[in-house]
PDB file of N, CA and C in Angstrom:
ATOM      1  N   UNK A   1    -110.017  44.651  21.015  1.00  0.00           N
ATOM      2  CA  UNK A   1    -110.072  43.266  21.425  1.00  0.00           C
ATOM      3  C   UNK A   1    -109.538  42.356  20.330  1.00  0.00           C
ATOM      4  N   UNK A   2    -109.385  43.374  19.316  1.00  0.00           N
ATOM      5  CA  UNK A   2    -108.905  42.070  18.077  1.00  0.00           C
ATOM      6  C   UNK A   2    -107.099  41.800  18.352  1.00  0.00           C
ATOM      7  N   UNK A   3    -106.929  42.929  19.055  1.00  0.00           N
ATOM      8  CA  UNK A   3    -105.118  42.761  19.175  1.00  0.00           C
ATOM      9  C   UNK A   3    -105.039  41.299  20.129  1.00  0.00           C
ATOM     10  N   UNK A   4    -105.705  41.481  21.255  1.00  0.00           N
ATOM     11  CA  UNK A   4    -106.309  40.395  22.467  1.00  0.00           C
ATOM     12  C   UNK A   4    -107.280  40.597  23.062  1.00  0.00           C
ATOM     13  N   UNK A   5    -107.803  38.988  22.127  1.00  0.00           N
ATOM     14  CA  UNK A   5    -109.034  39.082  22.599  1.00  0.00           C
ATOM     15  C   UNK A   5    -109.667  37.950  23.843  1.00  0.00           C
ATOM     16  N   UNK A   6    -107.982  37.561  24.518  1.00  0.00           N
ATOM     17  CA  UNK A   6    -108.744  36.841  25.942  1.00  0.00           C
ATOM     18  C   UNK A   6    -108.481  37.786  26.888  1.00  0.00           C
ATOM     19  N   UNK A   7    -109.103  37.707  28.465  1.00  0.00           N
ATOM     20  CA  UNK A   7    -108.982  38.421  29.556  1.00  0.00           C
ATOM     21  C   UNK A   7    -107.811  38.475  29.904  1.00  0.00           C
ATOM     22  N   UNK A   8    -106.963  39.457  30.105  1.00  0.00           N
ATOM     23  CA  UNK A   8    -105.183  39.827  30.307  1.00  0.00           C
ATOM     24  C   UNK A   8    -105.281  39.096  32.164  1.00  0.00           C
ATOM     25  N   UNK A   9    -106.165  39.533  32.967  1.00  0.00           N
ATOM     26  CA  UNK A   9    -106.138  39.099  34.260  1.00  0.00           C
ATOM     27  C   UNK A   9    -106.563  37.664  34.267  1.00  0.00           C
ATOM     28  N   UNK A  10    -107.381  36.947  33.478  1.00  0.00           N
ATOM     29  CA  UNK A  10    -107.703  35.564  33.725  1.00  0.00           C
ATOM     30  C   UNK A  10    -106.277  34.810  33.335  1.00  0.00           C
ATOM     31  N   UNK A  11    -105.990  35.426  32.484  1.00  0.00           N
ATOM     32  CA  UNK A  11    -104.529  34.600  31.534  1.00  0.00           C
ATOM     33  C   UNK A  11    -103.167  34.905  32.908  1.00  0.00           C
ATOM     34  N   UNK A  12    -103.107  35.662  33.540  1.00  0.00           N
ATOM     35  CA  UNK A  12    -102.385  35.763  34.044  1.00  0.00           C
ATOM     36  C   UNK A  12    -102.504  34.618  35.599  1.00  0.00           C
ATOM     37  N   UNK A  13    -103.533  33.803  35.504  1.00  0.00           N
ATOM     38  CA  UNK A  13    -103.924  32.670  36.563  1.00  0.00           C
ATOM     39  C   UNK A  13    -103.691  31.628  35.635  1.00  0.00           C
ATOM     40  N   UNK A  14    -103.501  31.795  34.582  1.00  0.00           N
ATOM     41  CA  UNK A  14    -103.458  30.347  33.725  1.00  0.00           C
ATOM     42  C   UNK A  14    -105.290  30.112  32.693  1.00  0.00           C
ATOM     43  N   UNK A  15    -105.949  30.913  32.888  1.00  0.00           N
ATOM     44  CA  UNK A  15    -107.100  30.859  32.319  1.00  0.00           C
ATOM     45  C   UNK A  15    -107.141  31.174  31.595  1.00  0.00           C
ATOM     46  N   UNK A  16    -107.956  30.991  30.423  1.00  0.00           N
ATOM     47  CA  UNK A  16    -108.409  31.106  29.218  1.00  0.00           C
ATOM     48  C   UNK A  16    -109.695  31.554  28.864  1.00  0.00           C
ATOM     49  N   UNK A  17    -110.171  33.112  29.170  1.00  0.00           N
ATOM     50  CA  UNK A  17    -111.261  33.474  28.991  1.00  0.00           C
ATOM     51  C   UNK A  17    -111.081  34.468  27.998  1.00  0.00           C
ATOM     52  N   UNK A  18    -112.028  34.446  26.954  1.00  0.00           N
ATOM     53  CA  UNK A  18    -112.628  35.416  26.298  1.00  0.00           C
ATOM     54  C   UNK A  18    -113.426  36.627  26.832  1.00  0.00           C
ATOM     55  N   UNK A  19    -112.146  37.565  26.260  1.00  0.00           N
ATOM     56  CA  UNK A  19    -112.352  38.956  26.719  1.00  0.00           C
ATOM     57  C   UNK A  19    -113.958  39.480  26.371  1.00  0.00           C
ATOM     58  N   UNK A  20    -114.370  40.347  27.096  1.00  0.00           N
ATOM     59  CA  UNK A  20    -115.834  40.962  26.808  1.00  0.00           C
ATOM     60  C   UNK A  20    -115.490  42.564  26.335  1.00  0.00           C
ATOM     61  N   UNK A  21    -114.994  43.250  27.311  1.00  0.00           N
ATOM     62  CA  UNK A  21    -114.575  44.711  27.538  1.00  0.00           C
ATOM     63  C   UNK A  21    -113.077  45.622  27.597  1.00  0.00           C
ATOM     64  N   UNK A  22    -112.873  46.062  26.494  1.00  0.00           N
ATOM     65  CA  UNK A  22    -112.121  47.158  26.541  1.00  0.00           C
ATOM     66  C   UNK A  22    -111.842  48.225  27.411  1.00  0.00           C
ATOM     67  N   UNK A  23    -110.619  47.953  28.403  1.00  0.00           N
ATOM     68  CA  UNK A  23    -110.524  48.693  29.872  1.00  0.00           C
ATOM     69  C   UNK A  23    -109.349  49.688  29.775  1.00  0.00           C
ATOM     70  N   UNK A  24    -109.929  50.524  30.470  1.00  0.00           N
ATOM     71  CA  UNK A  24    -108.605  51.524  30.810  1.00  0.00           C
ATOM     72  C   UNK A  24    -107.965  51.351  32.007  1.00  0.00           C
ATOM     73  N   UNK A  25    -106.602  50.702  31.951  1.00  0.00           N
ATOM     74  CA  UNK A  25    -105.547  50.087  32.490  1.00  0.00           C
ATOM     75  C   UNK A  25    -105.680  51.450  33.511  1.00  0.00           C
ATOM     76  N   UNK A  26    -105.646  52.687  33.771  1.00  0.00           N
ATOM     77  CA  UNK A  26    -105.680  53.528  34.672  1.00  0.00           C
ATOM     78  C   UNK A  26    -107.187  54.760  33.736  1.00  0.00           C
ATOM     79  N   UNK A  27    -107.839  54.729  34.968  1.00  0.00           N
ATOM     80  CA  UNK A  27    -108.866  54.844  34.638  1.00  0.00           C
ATOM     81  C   UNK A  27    -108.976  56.806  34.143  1.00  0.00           C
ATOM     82  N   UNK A  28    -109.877  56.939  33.319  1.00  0.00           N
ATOM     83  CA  UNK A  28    -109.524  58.517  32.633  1.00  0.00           C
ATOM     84  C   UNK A  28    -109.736  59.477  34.003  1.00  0.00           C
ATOM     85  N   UNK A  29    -110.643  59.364  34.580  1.00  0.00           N
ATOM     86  CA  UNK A  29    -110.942  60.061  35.964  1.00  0.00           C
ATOM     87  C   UNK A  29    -109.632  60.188  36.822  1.00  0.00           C
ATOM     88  N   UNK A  30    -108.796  59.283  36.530  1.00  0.00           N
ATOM     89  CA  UNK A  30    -107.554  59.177  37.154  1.00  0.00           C
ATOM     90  C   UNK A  30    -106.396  59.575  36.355  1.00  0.00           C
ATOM     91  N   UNK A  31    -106.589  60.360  35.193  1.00  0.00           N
ATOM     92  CA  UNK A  31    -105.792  60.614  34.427  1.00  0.00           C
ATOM     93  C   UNK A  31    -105.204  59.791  33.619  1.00  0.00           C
ATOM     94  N   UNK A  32    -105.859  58.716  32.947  1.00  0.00           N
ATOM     95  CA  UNK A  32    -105.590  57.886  32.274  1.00  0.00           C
ATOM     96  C   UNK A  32    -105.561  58.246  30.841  1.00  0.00           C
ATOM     97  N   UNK A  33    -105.327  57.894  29.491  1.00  0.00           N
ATOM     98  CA  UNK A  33    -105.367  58.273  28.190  1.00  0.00           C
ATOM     99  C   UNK A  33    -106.521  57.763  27.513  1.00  0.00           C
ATOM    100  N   UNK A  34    -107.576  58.383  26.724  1.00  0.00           N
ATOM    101  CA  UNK A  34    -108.569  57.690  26.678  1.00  0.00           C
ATOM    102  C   UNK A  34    -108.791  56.755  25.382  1.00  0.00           C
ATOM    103  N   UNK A  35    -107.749  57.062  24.887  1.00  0.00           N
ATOM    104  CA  UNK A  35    -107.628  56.073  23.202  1.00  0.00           C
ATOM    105  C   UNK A  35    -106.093  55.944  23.162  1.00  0.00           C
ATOM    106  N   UNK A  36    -105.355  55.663  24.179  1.00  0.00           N
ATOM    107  CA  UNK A  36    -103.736  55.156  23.649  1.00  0.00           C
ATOM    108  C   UNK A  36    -104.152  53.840  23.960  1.00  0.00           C
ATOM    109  N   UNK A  37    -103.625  53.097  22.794  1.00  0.00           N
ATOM    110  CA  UNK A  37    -103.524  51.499  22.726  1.00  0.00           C
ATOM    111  C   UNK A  37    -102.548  51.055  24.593  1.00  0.00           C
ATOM    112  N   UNK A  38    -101.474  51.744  24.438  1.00  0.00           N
ATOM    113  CA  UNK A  38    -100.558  51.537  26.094  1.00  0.00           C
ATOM    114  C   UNK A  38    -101.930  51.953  27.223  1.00  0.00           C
ATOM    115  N   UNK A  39    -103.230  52.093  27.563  1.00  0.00           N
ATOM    116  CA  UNK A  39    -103.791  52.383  28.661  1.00  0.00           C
ATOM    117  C   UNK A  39    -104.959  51.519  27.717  1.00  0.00           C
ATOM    118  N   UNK A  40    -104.818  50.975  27.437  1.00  0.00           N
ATOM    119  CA  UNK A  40    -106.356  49.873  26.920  1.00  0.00           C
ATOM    120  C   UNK A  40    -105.810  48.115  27.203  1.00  0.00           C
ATOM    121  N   UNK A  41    -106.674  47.696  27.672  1.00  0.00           N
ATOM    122  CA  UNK A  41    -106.450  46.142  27.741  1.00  0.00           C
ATOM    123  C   UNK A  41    -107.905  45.135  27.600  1.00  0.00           C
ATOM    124  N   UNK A  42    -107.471  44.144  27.531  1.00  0.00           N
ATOM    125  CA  UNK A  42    -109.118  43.517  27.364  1.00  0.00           C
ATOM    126  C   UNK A  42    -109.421  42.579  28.717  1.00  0.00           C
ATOM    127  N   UNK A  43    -110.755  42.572  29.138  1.00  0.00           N
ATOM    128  CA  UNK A  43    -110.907  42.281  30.563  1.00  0.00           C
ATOM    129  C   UNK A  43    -112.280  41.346  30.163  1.00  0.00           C
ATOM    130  N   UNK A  44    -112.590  39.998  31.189  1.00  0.00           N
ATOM    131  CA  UNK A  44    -113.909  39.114  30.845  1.00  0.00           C
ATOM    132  C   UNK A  44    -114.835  40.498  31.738  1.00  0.00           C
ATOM    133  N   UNK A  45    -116.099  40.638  31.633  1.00  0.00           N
ATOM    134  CA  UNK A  45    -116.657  41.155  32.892  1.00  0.00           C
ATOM    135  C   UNK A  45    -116.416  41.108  33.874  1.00  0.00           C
ATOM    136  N   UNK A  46    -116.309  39.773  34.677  1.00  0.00           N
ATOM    137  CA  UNK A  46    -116.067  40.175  36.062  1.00  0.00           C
ATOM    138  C   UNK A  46    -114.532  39.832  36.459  1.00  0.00           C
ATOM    139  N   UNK A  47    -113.881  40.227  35.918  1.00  0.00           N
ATOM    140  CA  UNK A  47    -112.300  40.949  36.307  1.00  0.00           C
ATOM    141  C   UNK A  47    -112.382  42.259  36.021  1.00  0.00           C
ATOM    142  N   UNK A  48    -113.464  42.850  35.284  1.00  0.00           N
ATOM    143  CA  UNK A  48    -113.848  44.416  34.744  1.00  0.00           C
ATOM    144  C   UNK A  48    -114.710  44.756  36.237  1.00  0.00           C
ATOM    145  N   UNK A  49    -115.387  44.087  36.161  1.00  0.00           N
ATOM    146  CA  UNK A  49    -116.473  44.533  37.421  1.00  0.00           C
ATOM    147  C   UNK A  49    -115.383  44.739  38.476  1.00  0.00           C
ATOM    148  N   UNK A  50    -114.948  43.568  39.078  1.00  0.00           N
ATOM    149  CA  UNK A  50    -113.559  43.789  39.929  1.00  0.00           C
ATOM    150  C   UNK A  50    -112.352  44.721  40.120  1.00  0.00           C
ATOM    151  N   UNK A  51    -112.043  44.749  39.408  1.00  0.00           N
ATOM    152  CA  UNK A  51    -111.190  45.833  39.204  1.00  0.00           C
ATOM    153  C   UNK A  51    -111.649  47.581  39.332  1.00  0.00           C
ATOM    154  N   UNK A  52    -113.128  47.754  38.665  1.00  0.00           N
ATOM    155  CA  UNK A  52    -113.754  48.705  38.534  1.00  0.00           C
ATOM    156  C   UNK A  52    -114.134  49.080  40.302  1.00  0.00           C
ATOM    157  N   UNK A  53    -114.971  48.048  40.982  1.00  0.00           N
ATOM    158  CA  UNK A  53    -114.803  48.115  42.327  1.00  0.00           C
ATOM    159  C   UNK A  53    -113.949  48.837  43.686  1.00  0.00           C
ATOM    160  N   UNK A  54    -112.845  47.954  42.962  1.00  0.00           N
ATOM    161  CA  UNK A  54    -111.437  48.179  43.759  1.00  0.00           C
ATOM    162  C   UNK A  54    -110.812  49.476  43.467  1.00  0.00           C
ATOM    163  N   UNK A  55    -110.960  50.510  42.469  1.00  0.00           N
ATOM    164  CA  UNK A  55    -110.760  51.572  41.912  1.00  0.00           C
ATOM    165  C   UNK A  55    -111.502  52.721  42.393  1.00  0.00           C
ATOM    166  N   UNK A  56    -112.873  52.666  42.183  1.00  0.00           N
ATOM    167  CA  UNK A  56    -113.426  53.622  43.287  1.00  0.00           C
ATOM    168  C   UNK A  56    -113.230  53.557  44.419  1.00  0.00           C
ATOM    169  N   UNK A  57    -113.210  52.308  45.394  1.00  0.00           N
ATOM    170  CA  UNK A  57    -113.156  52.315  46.768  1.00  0.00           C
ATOM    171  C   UNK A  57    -111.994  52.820  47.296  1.00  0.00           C
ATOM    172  N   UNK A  58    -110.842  52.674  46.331  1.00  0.00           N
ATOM    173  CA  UNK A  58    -109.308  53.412  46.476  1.00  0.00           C
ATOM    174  C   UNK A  58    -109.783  55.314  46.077  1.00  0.00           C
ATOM    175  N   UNK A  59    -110.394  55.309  44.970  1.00  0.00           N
ATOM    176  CA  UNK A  59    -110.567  57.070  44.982  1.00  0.00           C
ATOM    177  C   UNK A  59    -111.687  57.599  46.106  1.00  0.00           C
ATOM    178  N   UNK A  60    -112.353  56.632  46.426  1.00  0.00           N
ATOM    179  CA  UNK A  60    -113.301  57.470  47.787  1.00  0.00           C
ATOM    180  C   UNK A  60    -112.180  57.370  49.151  1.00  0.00           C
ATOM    181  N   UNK A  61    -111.653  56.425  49.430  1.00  0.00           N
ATOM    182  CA  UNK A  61    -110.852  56.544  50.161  1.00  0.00           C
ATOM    183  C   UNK A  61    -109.800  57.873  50.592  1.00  0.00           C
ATOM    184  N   UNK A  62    -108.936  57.995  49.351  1.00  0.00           N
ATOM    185  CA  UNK A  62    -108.180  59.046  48.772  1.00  0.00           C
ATOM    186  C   UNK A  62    -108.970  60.498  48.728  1.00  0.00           C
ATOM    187  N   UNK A  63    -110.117  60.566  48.745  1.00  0.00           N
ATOM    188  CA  UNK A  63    -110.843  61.710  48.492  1.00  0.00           C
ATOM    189  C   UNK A  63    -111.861  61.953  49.667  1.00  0.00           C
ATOM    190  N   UNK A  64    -111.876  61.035  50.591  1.00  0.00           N
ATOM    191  CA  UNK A  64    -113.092  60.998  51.703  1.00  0.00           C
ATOM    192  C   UNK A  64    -111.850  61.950  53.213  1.00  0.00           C
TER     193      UNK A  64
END
């Protein structure tokens, strides 16, 4: 979070929030990398919560 430390998804609306959580841009369960700086981004909570959401409901989908 020290590289960036506002929310990459709030900033991308024009907002200015201070990041909370260190996210994996594709999640490790999904074959994501679990310490490359390229699959880490910084997220407020609830663009983390959100996103986190929308990710399982796509792998139960995919897997149901």
């Amino acid at each position: 979070m020290a590289k960036q430390p506002y929310c990459v998804e709030c900033m991308k609306q024009g907002i200015v929030r201070r990041g909370e959580i260190v996210d994996h841009i594709k999640e490790i369960n999904d074959g994501g990398e679990k310490l490359a700086d390229s699959n880490l981004q910084t997220l407020c909570r609830v663009c983390h919560n959100r996103k986190t959401a929308l990710e399982r409901r796509k792998r139960a989908l995919n897997n149901g």
